[in-house]
PDB file of N, CA and C in Angstrom:
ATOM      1  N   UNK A   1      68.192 123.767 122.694  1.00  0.00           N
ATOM      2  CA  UNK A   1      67.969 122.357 122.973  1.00  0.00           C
ATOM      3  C   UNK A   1      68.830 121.976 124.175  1.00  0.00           C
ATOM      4  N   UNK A   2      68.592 121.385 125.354  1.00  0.00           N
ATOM      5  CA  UNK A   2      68.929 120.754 126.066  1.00  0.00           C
ATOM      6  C   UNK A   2      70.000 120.262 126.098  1.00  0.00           C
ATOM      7  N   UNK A   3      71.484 119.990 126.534  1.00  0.00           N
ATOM      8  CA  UNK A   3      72.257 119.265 126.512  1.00  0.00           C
ATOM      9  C   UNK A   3      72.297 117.888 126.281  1.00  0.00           C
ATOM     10  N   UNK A   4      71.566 117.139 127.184  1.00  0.00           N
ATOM     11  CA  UNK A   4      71.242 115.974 127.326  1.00  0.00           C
ATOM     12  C   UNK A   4      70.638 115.544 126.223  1.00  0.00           C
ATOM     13  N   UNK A   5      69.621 116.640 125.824  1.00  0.00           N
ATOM     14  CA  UNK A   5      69.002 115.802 124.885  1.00  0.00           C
ATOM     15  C   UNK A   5      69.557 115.551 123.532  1.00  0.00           C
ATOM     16  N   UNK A   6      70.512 116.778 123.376  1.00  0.00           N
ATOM     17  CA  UNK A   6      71.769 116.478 122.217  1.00  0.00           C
ATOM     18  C   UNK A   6      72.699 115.559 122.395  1.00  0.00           C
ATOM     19  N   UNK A   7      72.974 114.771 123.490  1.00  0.00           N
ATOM     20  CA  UNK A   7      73.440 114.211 123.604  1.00  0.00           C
ATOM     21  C   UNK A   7      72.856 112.202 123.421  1.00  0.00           C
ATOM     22  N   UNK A   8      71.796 112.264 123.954  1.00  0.00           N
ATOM     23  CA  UNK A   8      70.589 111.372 123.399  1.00  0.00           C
ATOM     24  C   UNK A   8      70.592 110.917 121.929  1.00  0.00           C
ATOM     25  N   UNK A   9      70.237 112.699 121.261  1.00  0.00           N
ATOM     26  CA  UNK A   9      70.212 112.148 119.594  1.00  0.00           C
ATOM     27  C   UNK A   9      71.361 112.049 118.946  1.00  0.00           C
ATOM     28  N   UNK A  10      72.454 112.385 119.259  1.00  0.00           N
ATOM     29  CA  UNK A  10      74.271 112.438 119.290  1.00  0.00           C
ATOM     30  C   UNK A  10      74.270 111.054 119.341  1.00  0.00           C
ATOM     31  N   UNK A  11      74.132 109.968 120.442  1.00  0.00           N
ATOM     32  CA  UNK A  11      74.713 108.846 120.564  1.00  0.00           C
ATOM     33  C   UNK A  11      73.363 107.738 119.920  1.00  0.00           C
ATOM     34  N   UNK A  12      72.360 108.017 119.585  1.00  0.00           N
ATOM     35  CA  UNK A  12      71.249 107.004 118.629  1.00  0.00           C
ATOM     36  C   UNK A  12      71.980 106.964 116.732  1.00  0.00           C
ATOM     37  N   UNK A  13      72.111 108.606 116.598  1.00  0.00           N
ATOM     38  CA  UNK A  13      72.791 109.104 115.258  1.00  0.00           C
ATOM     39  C   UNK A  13      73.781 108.072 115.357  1.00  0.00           C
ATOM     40  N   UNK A  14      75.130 108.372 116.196  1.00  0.00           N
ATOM     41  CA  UNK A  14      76.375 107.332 116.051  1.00  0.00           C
ATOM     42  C   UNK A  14      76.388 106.029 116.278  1.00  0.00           C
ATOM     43  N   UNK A  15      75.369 105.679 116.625  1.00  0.00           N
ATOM     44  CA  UNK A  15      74.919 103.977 116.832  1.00  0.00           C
ATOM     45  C   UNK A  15      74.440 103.747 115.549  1.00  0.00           C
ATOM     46  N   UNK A  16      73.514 104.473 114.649  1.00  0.00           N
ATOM     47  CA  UNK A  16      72.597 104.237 113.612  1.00  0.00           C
ATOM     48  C   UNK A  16      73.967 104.067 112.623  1.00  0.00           C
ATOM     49  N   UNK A  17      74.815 105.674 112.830  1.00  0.00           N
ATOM     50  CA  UNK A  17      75.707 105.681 111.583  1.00  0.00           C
ATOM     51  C   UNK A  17      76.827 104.414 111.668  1.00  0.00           C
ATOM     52  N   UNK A  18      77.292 103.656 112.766  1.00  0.00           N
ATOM     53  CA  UNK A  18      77.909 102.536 112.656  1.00  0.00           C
ATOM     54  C   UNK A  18      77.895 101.733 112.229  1.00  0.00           C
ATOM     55  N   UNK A  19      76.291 101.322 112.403  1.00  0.00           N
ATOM     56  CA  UNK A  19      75.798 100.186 112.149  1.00  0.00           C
ATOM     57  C   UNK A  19      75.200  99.995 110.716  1.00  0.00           C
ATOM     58  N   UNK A  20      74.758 101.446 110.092  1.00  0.00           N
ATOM     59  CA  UNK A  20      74.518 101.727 108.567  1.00  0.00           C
ATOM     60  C   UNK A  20      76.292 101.071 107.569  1.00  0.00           C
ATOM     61  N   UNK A  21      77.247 102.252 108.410  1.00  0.00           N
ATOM     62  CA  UNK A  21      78.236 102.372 107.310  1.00  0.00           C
ATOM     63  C   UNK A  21      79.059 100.614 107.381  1.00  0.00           C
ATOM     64  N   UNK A  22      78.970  99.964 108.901  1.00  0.00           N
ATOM     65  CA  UNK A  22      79.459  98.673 108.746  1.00  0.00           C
ATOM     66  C   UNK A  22      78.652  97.790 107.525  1.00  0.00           C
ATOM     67  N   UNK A  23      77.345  98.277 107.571  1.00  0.00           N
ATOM     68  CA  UNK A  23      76.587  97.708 106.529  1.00  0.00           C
ATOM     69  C   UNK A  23      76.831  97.373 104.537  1.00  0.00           C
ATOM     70  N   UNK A  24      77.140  98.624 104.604  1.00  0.00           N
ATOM     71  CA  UNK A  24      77.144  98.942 103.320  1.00  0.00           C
ATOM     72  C   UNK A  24      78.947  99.074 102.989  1.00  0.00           C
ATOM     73  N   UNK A  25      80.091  99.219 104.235  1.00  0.00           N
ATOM     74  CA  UNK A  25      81.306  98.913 103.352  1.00  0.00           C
ATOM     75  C   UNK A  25      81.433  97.111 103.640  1.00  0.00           C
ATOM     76  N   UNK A  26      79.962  96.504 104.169  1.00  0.00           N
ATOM     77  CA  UNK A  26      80.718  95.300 103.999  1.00  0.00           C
ATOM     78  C   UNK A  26      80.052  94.956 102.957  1.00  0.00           C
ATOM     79  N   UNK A  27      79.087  95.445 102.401  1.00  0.00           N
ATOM     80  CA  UNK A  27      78.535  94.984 101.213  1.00  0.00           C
ATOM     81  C   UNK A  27      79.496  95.398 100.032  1.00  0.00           C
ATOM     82  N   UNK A  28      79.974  96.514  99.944  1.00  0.00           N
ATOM     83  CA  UNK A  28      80.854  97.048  98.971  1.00  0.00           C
ATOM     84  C   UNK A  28      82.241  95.817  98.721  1.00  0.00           C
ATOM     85  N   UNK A  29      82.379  95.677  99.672  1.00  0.00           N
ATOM     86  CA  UNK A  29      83.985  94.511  99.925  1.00  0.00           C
ATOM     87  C   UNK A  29      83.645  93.128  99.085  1.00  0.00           C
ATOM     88  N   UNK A  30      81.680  92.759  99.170  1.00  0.00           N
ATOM     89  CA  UNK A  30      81.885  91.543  99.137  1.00  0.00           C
ATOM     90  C   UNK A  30      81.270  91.713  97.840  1.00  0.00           C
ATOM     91  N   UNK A  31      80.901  92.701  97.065  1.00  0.00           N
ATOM     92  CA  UNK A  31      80.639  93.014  95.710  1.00  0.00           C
ATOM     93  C   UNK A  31      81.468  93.393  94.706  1.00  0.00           C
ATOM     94  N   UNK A  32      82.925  93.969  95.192  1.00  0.00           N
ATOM     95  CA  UNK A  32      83.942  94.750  94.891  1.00  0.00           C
ATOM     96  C   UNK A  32      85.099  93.848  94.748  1.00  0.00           C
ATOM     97  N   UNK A  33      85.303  93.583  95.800  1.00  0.00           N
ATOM     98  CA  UNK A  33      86.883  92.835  96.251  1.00  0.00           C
ATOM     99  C   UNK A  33      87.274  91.284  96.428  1.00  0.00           C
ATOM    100  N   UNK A  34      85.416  90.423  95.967  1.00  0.00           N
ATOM    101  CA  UNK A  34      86.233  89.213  95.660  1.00  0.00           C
ATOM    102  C   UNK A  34      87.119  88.705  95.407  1.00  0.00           C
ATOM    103  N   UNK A  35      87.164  88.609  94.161  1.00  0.00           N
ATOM    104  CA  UNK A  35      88.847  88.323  93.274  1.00  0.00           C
ATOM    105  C   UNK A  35      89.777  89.252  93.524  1.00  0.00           C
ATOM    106  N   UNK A  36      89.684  90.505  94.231  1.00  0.00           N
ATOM    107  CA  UNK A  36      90.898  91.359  94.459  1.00  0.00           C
ATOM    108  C   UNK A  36      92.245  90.890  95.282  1.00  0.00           C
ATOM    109  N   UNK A  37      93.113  91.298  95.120  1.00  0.00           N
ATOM    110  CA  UNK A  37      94.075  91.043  95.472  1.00  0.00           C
ATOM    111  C   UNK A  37      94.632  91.656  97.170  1.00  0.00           C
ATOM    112  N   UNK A  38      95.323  90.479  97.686  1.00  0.00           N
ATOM    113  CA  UNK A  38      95.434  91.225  99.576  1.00  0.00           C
ATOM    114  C   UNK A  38      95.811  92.637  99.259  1.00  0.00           C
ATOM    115  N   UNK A  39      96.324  93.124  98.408  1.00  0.00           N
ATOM    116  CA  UNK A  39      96.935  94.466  98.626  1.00  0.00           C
ATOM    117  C   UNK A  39      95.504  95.181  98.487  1.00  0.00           C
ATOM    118  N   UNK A  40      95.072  95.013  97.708  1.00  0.00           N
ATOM    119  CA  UNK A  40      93.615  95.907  97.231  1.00  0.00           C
ATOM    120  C   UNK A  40      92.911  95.647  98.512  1.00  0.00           C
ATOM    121  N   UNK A  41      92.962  94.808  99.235  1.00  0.00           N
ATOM    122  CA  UNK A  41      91.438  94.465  99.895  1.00  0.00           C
ATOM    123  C   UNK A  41      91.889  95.164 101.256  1.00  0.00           C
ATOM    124  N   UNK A  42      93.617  95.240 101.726  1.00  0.00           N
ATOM    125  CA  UNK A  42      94.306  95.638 102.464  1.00  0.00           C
ATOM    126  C   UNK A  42      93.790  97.215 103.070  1.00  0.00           C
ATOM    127  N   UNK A  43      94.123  97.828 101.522  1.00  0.00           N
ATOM    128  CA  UNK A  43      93.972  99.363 101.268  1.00  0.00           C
ATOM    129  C   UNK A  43      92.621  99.459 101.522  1.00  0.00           C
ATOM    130  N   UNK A  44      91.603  98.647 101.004  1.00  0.00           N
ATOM    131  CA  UNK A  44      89.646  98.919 100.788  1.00  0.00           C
ATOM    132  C   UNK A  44      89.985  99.012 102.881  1.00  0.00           C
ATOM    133  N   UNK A  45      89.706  98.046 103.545  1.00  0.00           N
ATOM    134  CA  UNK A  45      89.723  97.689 104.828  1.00  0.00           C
ATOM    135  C   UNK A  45      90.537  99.047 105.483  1.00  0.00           C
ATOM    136  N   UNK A  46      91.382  99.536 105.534  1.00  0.00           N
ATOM    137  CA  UNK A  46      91.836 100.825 106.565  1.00  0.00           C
ATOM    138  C   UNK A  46      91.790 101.596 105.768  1.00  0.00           C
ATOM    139  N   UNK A  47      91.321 102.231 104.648  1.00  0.00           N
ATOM    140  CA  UNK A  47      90.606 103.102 104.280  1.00  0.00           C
ATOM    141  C   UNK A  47      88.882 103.172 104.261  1.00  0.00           C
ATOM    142  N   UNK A  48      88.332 102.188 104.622  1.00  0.00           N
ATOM    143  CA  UNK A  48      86.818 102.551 105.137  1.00  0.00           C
ATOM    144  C   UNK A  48      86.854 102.371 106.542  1.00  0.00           C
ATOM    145  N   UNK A  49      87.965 101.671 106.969  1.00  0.00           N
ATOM    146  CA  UNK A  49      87.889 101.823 108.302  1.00  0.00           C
ATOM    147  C   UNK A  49      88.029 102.765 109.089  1.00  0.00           C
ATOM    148  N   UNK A  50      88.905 103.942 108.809  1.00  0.00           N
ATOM    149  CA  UNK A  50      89.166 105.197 108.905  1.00  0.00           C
ATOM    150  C   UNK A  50      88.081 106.189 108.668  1.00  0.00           C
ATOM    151  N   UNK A  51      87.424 105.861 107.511  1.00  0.00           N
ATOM    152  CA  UNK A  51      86.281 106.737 106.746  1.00  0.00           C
ATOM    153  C   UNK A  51      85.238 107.293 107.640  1.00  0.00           C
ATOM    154  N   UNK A  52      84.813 106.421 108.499  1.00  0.00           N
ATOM    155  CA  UNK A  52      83.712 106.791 109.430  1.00  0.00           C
ATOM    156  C   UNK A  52      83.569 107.486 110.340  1.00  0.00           C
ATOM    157  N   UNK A  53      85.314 108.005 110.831  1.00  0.00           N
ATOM    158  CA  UNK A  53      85.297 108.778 111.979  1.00  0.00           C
ATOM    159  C   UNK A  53      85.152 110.238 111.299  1.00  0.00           C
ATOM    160  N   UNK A  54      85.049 110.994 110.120  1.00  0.00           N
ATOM    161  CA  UNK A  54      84.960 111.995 110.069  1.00  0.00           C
ATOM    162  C   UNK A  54      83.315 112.540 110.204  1.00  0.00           C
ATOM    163  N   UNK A  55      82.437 111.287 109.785  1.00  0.00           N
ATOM    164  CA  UNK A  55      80.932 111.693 110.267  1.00  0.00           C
ATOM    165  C   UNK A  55      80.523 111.400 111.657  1.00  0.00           C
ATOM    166  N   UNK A  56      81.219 111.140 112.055  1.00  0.00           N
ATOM    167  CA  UNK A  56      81.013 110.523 113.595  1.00  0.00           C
ATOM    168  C   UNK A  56      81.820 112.021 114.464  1.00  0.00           C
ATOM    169  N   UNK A  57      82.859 112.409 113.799  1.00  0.00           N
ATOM    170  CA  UNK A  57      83.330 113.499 114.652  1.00  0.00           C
ATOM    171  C   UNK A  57      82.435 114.875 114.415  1.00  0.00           C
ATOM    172  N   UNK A  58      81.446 115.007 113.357  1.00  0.00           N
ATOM    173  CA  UNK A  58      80.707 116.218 112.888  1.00  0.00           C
ATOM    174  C   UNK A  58      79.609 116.178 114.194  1.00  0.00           C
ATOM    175  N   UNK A  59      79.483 114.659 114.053  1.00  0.00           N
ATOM    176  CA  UNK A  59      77.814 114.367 115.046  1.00  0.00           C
ATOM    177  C   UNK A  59      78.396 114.386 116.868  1.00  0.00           C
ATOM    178  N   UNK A  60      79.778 114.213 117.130  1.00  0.00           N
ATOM    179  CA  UNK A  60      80.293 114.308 118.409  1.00  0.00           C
ATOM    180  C   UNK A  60      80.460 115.780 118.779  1.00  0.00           C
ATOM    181  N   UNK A  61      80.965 116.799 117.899  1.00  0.00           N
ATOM    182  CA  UNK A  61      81.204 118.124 117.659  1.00  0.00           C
ATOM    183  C   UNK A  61      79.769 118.817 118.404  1.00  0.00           C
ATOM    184  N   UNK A  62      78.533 118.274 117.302  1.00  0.00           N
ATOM    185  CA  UNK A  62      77.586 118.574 117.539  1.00  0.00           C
ATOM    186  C   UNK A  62      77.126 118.909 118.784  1.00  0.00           C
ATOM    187  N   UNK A  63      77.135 117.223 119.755  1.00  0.00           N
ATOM    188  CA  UNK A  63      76.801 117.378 120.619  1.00  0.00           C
ATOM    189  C   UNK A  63      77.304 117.655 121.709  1.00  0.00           C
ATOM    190  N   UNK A  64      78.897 118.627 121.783  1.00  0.00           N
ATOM    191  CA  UNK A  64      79.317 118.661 122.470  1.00  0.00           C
ATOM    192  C   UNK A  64      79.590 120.701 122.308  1.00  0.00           C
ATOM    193  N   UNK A  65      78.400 121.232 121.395  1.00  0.00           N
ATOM    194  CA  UNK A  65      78.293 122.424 121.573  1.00  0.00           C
ATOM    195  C   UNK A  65      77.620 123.134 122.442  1.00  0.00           C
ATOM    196  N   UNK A  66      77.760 124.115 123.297  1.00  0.00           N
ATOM    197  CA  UNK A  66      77.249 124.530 124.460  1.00  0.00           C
ATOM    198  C   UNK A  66      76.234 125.467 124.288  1.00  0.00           C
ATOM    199  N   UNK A  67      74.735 124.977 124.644  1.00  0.00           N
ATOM    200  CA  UNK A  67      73.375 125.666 124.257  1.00  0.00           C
ATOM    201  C   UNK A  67      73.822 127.218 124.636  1.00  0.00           C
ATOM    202  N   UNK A  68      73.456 128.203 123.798  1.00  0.00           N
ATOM    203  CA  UNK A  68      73.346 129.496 123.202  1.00  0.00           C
ATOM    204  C   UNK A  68      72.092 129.977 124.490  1.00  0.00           C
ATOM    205  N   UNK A  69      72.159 131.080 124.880  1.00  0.00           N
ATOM    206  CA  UNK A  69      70.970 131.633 125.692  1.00  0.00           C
ATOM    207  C   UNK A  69      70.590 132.966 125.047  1.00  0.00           C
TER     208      UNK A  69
END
């Protein structure tokens, strides 16, 4: 596959996966952590905030492997 073009579906993937996982840990927060306490909601917030870069670094990895001949 093409460089470029891994790079194409590399950056649609990490746009999609942003915009999915902002989705669903803000739904989790506002289903979860109402009544929770700042410490709880503290910990929820930079621990999903953190969370996302390990699928985001699999899909950057990806596209930053050098086509095979």
């Amino acid at each position: 596959m093409p460089i470029r073009l891994k790079k194409l579906i590399g950056t649609v993937l990490l746009i999609a996966l942003v915009v999915l996982y902002a989705l669903v840990a803000s739904a989790v927060a506002v289903a979860r952590l109402g009544d929770a306490g700042a410490l709880a909601q503290l910990a929820f917030f930079i621990f999903s905030g953190l969370l996302w870069i390990l699928p985001a670094m699999a899909i950057i990895k990806w596209m930053m492997v050098p086509r095979r001949d």
